[in-house]
Protein backbone atom coordinates (compact mmCIF):
# COMPACT_ATOMS: atom_id res chain seq x y z
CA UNK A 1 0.00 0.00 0.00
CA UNK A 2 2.91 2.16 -0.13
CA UNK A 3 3.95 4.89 -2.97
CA UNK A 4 6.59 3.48 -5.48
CA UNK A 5 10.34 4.86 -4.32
CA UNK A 6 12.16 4.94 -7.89
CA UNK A 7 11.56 8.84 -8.76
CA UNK A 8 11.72 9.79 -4.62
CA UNK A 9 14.73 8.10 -4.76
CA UNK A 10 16.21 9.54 -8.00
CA UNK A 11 15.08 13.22 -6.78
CA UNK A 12 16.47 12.47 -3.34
CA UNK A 13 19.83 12.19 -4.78
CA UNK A 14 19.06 15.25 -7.94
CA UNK A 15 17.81 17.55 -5.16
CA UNK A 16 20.83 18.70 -3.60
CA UNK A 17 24.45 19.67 -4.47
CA UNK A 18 25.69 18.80 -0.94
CA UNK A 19 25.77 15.37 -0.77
CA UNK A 20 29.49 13.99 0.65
CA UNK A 21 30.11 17.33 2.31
CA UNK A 22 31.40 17.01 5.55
CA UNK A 23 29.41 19.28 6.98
CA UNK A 24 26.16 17.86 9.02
CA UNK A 25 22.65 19.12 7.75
CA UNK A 26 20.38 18.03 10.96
CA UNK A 27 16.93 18.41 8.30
CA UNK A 28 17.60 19.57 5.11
CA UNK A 29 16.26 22.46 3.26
CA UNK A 30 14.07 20.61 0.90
CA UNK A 31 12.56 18.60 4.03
CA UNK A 32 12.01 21.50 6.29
CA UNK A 33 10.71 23.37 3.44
CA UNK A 34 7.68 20.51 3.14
CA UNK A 35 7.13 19.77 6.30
CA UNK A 36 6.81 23.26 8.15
CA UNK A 37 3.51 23.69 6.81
CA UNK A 38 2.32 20.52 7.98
CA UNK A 39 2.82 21.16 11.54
CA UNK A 40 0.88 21.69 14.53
CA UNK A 41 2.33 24.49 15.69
CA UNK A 42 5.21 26.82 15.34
CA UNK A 43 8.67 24.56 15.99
CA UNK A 44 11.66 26.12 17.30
CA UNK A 45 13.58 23.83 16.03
CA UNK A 46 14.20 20.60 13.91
CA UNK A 47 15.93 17.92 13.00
CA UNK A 48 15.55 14.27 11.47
CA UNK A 49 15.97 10.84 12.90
CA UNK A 50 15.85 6.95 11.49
CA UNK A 51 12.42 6.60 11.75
CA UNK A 52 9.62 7.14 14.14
CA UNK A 53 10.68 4.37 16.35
CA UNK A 54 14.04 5.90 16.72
CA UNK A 55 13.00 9.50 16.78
CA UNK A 56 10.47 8.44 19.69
CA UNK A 57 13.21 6.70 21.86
CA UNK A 58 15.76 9.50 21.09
CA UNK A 59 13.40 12.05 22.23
CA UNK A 60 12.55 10.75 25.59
CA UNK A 61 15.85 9.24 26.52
CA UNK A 62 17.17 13.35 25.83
CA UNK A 63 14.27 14.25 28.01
CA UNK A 64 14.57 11.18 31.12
CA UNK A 65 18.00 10.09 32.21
CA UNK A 66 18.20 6.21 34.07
CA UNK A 67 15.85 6.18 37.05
CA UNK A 68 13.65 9.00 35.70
CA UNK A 69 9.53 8.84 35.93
CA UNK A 70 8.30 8.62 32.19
CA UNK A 71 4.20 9.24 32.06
CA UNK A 72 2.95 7.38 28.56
CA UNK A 73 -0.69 7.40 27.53
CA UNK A 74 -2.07 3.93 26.77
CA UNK A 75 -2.24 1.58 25.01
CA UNK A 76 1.57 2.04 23.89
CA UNK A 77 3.74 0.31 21.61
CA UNK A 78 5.13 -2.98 23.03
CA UNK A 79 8.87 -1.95 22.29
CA UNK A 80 8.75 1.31 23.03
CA UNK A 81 7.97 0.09 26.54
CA UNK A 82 10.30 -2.77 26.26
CA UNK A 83 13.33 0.19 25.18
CA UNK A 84 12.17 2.00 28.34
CA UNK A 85 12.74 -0.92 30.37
CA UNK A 86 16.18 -1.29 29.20
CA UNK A 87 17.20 2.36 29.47
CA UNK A 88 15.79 2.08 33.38
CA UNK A 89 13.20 4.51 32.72
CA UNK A 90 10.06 4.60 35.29
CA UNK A 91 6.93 4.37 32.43
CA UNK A 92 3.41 5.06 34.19
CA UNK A 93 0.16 4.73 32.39
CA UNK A 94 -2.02 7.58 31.82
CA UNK A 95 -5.75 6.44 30.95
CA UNK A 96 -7.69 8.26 28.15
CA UNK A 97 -10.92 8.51 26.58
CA UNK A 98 -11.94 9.39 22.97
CA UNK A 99 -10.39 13.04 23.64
CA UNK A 100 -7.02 12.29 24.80
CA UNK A 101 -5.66 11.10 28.28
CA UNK A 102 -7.79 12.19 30.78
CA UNK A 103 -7.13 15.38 33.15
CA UNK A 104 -7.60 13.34 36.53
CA UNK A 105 -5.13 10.74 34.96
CA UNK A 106 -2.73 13.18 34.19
CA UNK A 107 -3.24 14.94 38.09
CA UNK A 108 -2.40 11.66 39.18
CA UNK A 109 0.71 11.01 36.98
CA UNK A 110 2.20 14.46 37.85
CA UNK A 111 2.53 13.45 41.70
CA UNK A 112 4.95 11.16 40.87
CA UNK A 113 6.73 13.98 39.09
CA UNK A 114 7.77 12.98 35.70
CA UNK A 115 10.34 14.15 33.67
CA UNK A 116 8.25 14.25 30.64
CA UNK A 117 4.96 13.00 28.72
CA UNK A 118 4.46 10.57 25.98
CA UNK A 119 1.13 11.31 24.10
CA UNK A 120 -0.58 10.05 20.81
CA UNK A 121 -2.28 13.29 19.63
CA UNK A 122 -3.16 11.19 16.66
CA UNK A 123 -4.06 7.73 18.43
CA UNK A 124 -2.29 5.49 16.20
CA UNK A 125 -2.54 2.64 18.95
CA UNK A 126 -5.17 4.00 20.54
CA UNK A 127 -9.17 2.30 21.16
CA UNK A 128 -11.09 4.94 20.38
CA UNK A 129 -10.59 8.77 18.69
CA UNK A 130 -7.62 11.28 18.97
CA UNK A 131 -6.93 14.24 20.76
CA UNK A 132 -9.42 17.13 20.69
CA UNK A 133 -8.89 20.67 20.65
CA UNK A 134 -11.07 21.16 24.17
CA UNK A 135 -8.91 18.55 25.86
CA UNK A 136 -5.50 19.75 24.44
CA UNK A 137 -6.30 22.71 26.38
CA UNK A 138 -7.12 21.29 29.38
CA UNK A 139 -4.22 19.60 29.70
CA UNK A 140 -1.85 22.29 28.96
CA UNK A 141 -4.07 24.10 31.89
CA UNK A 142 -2.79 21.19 33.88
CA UNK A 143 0.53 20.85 33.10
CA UNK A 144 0.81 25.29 33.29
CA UNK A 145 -0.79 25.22 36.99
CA UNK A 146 1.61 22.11 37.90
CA UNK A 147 5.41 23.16 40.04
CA UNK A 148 6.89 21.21 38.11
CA UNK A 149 6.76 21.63 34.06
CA UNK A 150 7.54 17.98 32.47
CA UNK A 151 8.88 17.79 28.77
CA UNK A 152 6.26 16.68 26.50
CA UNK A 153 6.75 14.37 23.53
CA UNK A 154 4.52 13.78 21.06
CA UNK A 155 4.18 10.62 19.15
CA UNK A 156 2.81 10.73 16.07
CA UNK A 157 3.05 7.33 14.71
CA UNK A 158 0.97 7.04 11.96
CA UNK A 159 2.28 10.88 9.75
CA UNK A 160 -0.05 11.28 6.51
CA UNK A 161 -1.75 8.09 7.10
CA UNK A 162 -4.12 10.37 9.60
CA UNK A 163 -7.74 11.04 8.82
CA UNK A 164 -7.14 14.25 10.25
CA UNK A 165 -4.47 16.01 12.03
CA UNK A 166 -5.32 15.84 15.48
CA UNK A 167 -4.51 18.76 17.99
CA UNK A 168 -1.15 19.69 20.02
CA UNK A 169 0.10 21.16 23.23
CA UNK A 170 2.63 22.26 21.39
CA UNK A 171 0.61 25.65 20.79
CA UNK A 172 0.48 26.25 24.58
CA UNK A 173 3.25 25.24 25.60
CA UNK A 174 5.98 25.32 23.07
CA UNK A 175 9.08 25.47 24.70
CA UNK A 176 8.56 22.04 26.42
CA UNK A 177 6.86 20.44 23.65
CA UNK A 178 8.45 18.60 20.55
CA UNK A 179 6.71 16.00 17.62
CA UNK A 180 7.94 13.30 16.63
CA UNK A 181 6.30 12.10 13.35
CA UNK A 182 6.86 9.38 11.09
CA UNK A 183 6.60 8.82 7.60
CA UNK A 184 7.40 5.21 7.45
CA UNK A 185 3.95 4.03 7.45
CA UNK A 186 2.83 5.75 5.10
CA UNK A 187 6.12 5.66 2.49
CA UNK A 188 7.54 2.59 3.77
CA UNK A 189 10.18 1.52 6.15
CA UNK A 190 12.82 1.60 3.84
CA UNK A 191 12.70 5.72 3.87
CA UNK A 192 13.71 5.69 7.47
CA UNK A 193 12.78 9.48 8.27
CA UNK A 194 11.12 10.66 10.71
CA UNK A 195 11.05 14.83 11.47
CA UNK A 196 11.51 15.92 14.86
CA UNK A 197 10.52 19.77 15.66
CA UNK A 198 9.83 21.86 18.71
CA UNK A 199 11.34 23.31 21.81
CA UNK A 200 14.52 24.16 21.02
CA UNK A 201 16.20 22.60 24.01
CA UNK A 202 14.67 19.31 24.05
CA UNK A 203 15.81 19.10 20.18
CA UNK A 204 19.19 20.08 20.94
CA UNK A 205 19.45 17.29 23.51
CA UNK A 206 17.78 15.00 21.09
CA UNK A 207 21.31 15.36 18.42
CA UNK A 208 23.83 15.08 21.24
CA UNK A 209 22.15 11.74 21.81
CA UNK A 210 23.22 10.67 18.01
CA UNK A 211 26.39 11.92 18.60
CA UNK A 212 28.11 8.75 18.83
CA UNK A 213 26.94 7.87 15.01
CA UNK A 214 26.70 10.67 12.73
CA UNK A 215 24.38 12.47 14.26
CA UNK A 216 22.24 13.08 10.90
CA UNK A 217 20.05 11.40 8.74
CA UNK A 218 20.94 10.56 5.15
CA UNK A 219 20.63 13.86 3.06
CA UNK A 220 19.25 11.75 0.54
CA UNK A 221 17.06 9.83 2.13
CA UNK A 222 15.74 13.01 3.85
CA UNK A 223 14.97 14.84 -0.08
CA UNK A 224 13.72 11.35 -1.11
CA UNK A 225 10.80 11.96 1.90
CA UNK A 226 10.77 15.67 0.97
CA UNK A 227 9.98 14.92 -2.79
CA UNK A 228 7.33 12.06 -1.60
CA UNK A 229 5.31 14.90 0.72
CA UNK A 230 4.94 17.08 -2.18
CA UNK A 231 4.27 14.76 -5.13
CA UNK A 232 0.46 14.29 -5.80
CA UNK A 233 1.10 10.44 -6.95
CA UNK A 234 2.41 9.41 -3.41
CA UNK A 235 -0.70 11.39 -1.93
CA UNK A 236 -2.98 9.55 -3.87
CA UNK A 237 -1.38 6.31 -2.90
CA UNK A 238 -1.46 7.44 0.85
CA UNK A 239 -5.06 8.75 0.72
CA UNK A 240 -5.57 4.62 -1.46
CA UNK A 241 -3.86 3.06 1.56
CA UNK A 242 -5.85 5.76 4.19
CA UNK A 243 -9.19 4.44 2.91
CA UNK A 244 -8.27 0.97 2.69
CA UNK A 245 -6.82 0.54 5.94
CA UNK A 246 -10.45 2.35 7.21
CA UNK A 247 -12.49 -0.57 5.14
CA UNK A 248 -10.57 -3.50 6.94
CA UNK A 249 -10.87 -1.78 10.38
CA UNK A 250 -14.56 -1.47 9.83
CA UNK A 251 -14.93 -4.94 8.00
CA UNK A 252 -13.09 -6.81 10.95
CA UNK A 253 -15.20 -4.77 13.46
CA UNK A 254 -18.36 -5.92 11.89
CA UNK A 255 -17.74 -9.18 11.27
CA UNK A 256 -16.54 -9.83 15.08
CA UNK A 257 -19.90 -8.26 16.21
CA UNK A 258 -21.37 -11.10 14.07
CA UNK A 259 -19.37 -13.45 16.27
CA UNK A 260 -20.39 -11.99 19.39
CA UNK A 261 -16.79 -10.26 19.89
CA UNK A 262 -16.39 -6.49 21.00
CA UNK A 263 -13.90 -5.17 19.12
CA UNK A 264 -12.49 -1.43 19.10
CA UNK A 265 -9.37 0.72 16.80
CA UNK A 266 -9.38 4.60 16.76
CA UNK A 267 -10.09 6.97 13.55
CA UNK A 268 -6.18 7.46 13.08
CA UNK A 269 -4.79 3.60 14.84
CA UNK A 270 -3.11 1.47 12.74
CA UNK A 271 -4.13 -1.54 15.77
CA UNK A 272 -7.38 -3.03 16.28
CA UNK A 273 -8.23 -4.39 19.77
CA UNK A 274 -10.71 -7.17 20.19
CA UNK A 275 -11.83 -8.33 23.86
CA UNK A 276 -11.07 -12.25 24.90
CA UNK A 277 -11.64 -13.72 27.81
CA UNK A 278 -8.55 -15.37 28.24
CA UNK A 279 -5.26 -13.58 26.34
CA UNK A 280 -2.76 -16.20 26.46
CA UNK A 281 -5.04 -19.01 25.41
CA UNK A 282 -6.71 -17.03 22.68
CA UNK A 283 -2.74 -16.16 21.55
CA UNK A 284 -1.91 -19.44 22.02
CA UNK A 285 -5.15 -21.09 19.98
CA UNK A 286 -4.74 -18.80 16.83
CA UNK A 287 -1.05 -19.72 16.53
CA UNK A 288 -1.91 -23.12 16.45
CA UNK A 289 -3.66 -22.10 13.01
CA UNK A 290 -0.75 -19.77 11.93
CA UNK A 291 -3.08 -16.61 12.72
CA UNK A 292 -0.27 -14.23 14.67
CA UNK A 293 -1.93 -11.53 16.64
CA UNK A 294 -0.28 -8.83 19.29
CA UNK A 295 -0.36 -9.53 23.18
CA UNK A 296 -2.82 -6.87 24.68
CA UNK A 297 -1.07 -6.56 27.82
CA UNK A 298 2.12 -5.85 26.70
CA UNK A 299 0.74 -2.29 25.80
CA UNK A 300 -0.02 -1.19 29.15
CA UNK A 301 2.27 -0.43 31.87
CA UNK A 302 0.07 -2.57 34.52
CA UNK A 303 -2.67 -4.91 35.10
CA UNK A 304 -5.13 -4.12 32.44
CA UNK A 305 -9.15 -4.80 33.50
CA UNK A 306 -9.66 -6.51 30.27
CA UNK A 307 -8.10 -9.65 27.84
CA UNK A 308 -7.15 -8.32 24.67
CA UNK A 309 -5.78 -9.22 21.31
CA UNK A 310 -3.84 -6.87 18.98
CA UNK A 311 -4.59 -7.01 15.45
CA UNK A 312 -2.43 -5.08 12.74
CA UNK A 313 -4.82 -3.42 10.45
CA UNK A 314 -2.65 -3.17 7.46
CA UNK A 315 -1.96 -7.11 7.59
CA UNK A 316 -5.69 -7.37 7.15
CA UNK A 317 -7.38 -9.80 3.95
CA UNK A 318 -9.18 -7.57 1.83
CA UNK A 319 -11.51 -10.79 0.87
CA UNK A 320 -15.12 -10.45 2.79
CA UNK A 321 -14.77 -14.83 3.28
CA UNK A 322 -11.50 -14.23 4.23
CA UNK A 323 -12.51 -11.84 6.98
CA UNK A 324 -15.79 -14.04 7.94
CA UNK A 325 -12.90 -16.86 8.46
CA UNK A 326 -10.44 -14.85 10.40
CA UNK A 327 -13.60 -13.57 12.89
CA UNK A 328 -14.43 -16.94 12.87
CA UNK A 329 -11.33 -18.11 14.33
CA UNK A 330 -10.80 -14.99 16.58
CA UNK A 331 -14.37 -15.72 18.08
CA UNK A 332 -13.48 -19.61 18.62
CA UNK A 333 -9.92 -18.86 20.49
CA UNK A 334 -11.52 -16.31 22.32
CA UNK A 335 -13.09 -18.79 24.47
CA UNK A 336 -10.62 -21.55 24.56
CA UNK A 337 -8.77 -22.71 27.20
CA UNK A 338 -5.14 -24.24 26.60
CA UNK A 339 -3.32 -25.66 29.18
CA UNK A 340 0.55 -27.10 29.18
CA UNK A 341 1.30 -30.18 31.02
CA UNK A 342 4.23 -31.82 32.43
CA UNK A 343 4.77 -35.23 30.00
């Protein structure tokens, strides 16, 4: 579902008369020059990273040293949280609705006194909506009333594959805010961009982290993503891919309700989340019929009330019998129970 590479490519390497200089160009002009329209609100500064993965970990690693509190709306990405882990960050969950995280939620995180926030403005794992306008403001209330002012990083994981472009902090408070978007969704992994802008500070500290390497992306890898923004034949394979990924999400919904299953997968999320009542035996049941789903639980930080299975929406059958089946099988594992014994 992704936009053919050959001319992004071929520009990416036209576009520019600096390639091999020594000199480091943290986001090229071409790049900054197509994305600065596109964003939320006005960035102090920028740079680009290997992908929204990278860029994510980059950005809150600059903004949490070992041993620092880390507050991430849920559900989150399973290695993101696994990265933390390694790094000896303190994650805690912060609960949301169909608006964003939720202002008691967010009270509650900031008495532990986090270092900085992880958000999905644009949901891409999330059950349900993205962030509104109304509670964007409300939590910027929050955070401006609170002694102590935490960094705050948004994630956007899912770049022009959005329905919409959800709202930002980043107008309220801009010098603590930075977004991190990616592109490799939507152009394929193999562009490994992702743009990074905001507080100046935070973006500084996000290129002294790559300092070990070379501490900039490819310049032509960064043209090749500026040329795909602009050209109108990768937007009309993004906006193909947009409304195809929508038509899955929906058909899978539908045909689980048939089975009896609740299932759920915001506007923008790239993840659908259907409701078992067992996880591991569900997991463990679909396997057995090569059907590989995501572990619920290892998107949230603790104990989460309910069994769920992760389903990647662009790995989806576009065949209706092929969905039908794929409920089917979803619906029997959801109620199986698999047990390993001793021999």
């Amino acid at each position: 579902m992704q936009p053919d590479l050959s001319a992004a490519l071929l520009a990416g390497l036209s576009s520019s008369d600096e390639l091999n200089r020594p000199g480091r160009e943290y986001i090229t002009e071409p790049l900054l020059s197509a994305v600065q329209a596109h964003w939320p609100f006005q960035a102090q500064a920028w740079t680009a990273a290997g992908g929204g993965s990278e860029g994510l970990i980059l950005a809150t690693e600059a903004a949490a040293s070992a041993g620092g509190v880390v507050a991430i709306e849920e559900p989150a990405m399973p290695g993101f949280l696994d990265t933390l882990s390694e790094l000896n960050i303190q994650p805690v969950g912060l609960c949301r609705d169909s608006e964003g995280p939720l202002i008691r939620s967010l009270q509650e995180a900031l008495e532990l006194e986090p270092v900085a926030l992880v958000l999905q403005p644009e949901g891409s794992y999330a059950m349900e909506g993205s962030l509104s306008t109304a509670r964007a403001a409300d939590l910027a209330r929050v955070l401006m009333d609170s002694p102590t002012r935490p960094w705050i990083i948004e994630d956007d994981g899912v770049g022009p594959l959005a329905v919409r472009q959800a709202a930002s902090l980043g107008p309220f408070l801009p010098d603590h805010t930075v977004r991190v978007r990616s592109y490799c969704k939507a152009y394929g992994v193999d562009i490994r961009t992702c743009v990074i802008g905001g507080s100046d500070q935070l973006v500084a500290a996000i290129i002294d982290k790559r300092t070990h390497g070379v501490a900039m992306n490819s310049r032509i890898l960064q043209n090749t993503l500026a040329h795909l923004i602009n050209s109108d034949e990768a937007k009309f394979a993004v906006a193909a891919a947009r409304d195809k990924y929508r038509t899955r999400r929906e058909r899978l919904i539908s045909a689980l309700a048939r089975q009896g299953l609740r299932a759920q997968a915001g506007d923008n999320s790239l993840v659908l989340w259907v409701e078992v009542s067992d996880e591991n035996s569900a997991l463990i049941s679909l396997a057995r019929k090569g059907i590989v789903v995501g572990s619920g639980s290892k998107s949230f930080i603790g104990k989460h009330s309910r069994a769920l299975l992760r389903v990647a929406i662009p790995q989806l059958p576009d065949e209706d019998e092929l969905v039908e089946e794929l409920a089917t099988r979803i619906a029997e594992a959801s109620c199986s129970r698999n047990r390993e014994y001793l021999a």
